[in-house]
Protein backbone atom coordinates (compact mmCIF):
# COMPACT_ATOMS: atom_id res chain seq x y z
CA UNK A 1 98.35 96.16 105.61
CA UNK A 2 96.75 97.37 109.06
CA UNK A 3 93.58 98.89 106.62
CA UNK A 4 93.47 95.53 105.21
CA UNK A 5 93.25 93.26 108.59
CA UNK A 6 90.32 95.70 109.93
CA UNK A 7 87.77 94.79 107.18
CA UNK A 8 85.99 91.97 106.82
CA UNK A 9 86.23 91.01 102.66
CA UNK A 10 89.70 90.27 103.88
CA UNK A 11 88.90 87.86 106.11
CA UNK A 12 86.41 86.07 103.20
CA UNK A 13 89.31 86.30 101.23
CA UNK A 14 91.88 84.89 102.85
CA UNK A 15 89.75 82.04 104.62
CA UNK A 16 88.35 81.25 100.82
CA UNK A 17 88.73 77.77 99.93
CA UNK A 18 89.58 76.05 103.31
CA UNK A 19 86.49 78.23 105.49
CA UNK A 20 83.50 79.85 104.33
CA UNK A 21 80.96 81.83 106.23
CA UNK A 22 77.55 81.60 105.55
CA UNK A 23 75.83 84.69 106.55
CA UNK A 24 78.87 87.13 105.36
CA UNK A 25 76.65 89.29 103.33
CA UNK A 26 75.55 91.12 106.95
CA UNK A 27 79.38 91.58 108.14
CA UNK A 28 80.26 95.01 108.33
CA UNK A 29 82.81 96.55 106.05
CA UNK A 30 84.99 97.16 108.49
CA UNK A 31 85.22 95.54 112.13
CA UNK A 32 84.41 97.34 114.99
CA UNK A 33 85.77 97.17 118.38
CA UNK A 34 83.06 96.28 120.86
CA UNK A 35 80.83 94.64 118.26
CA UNK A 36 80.04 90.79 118.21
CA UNK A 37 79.15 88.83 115.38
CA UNK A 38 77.98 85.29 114.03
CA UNK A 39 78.29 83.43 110.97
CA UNK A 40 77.97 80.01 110.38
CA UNK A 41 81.21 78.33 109.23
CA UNK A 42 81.28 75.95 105.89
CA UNK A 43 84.78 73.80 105.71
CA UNK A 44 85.82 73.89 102.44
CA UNK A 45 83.44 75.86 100.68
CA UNK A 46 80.93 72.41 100.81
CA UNK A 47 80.31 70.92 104.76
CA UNK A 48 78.28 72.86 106.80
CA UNK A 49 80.08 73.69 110.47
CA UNK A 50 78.61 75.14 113.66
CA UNK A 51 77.69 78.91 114.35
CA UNK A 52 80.84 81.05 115.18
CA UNK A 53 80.90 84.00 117.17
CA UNK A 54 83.62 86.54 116.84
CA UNK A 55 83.90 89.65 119.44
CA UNK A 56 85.99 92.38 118.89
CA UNK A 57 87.47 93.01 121.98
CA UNK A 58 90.82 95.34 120.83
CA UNK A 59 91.09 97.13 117.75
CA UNK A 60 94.19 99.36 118.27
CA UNK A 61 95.40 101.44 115.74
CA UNK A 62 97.87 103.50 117.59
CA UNK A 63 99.66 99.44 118.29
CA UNK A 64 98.30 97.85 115.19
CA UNK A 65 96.43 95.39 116.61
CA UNK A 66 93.06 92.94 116.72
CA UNK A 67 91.72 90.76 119.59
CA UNK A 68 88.86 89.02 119.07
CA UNK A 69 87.19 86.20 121.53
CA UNK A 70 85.55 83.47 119.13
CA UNK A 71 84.46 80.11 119.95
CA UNK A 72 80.96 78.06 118.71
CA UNK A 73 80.22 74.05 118.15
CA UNK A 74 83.27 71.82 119.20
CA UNK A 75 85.34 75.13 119.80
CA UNK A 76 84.82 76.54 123.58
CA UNK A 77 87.52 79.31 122.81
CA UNK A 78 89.25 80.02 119.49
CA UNK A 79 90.97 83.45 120.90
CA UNK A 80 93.06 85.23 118.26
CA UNK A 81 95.28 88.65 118.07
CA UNK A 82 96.73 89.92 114.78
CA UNK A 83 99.56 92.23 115.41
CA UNK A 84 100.89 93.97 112.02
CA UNK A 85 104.57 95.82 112.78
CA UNK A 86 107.15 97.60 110.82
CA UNK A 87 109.54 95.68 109.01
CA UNK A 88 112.56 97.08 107.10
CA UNK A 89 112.20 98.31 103.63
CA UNK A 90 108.73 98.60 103.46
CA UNK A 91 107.60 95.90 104.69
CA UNK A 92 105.46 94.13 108.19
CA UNK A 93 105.58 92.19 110.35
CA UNK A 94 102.40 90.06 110.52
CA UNK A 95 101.69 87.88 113.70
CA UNK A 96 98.82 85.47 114.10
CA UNK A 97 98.79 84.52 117.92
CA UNK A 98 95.64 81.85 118.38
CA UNK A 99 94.09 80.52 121.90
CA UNK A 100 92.08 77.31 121.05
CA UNK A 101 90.40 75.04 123.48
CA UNK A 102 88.09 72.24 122.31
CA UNK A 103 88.16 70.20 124.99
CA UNK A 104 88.24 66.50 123.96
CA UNK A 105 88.94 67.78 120.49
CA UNK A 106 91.25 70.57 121.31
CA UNK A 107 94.31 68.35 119.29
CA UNK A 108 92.50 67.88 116.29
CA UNK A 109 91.06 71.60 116.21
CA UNK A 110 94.95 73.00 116.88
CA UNK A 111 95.91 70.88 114.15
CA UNK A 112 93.16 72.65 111.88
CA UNK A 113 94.87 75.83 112.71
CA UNK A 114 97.90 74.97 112.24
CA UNK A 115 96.97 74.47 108.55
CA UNK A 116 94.39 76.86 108.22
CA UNK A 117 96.99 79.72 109.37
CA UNK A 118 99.83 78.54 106.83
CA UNK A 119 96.90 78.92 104.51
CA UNK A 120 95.92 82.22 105.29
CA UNK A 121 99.23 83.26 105.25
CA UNK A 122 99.66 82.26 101.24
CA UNK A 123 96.53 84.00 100.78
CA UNK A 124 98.01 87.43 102.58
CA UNK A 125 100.77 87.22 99.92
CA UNK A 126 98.27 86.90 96.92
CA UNK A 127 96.51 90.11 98.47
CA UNK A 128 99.14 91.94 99.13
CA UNK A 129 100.55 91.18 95.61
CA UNK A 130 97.04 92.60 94.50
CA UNK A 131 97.26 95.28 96.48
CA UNK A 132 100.64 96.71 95.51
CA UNK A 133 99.92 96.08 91.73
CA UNK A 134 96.85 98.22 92.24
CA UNK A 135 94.12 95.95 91.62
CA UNK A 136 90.60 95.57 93.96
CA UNK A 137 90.74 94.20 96.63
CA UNK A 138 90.61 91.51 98.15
C-alpha cells in the first residue's frame, strides 16, 4: 500500500472521474520529496479548473508517510498528509488528514473534499482489489 501512495498513476487513478489533471503525462513515476509540481485540474473529467501546485515536503518511509503543500485558483492552501499504518491481519491503516483554506470559499471547497475523499477512498478499494488479484496497476 505505502509503494502504491508514492507514485503518481495512483493518484490519476483514484482522482479519475471526479478530478483530472491535465498535464499528467510529465508527473514522475514516483513522487519525490523536495520536488514541486503543477498540473492543471479538470472537475469531472469535462470543466477546466485552475493550475495546482503540489510540493512534496515529507516522504517518510521509515513512518509511512506523505506531506505535500498544494494550493492554486480559489484554493490558498489545500495541505494534505497520507499516513498508511499496520492494521491486524494484513491489513492498513490509511489516513487522509487535509488543511484547506479558500478564503470566502473555504466552505464550499471543504465540502468538495469531503466528497472527493469518500471518493478516493472507494477507488483505494478497487486498487487494492486489483492489486491483490494480481492485475496492473492502477
Amino acid at each position: 500500500m505505502w509503494a502504491l501512495v508514492k507514485r503518481s498513476d495512483t493518484l490519476l487513478f483514484v482522482s479519475r472521474g471526479v478530478l483530472g489533471f491535465s498535464g499528467a503525462l510529465r508527473l514522475p513515476e514516483q513522487w519525490q520529496q523536495g520536488a514541486t509540481e503543477s498540473v492543471r485540474l479538470r472537475f469531472f473529467g469535462i470543466i477546466p479548473g485552475w493550475m495546482h501546485t503540489l510540493t512534496f515536503v515529507e516522504i517518510c518511509d521509515s513512518q509511512r508517510c506523505l506531506v505535500t503543500q498544494e494550493g492554486g485558483g480559489l484554493v490558498a492552501v489545500w495541505n494534505h498528509r497520507i499516513q498508511v499504518s499496520t492494521g491486524l491481519q494484513q491489513t492498513c491503516i490509511y489516513t487522509d488528514d487535509v488543511e484547506v483554506r479558500a478564503g470566502l470559499f473555504t466552505l464550499p471547497v471543504w465540502l468538495f473534499a469531503q466528497f472527493f475523499y469518500r471518493y478516493r477512498q472507494r477507488r483505494w478499494r478497487i486498487l487494492v482489489r486489483r492489486f491483490q488479484t494480481g492485475s496492473t496497476c492502477p
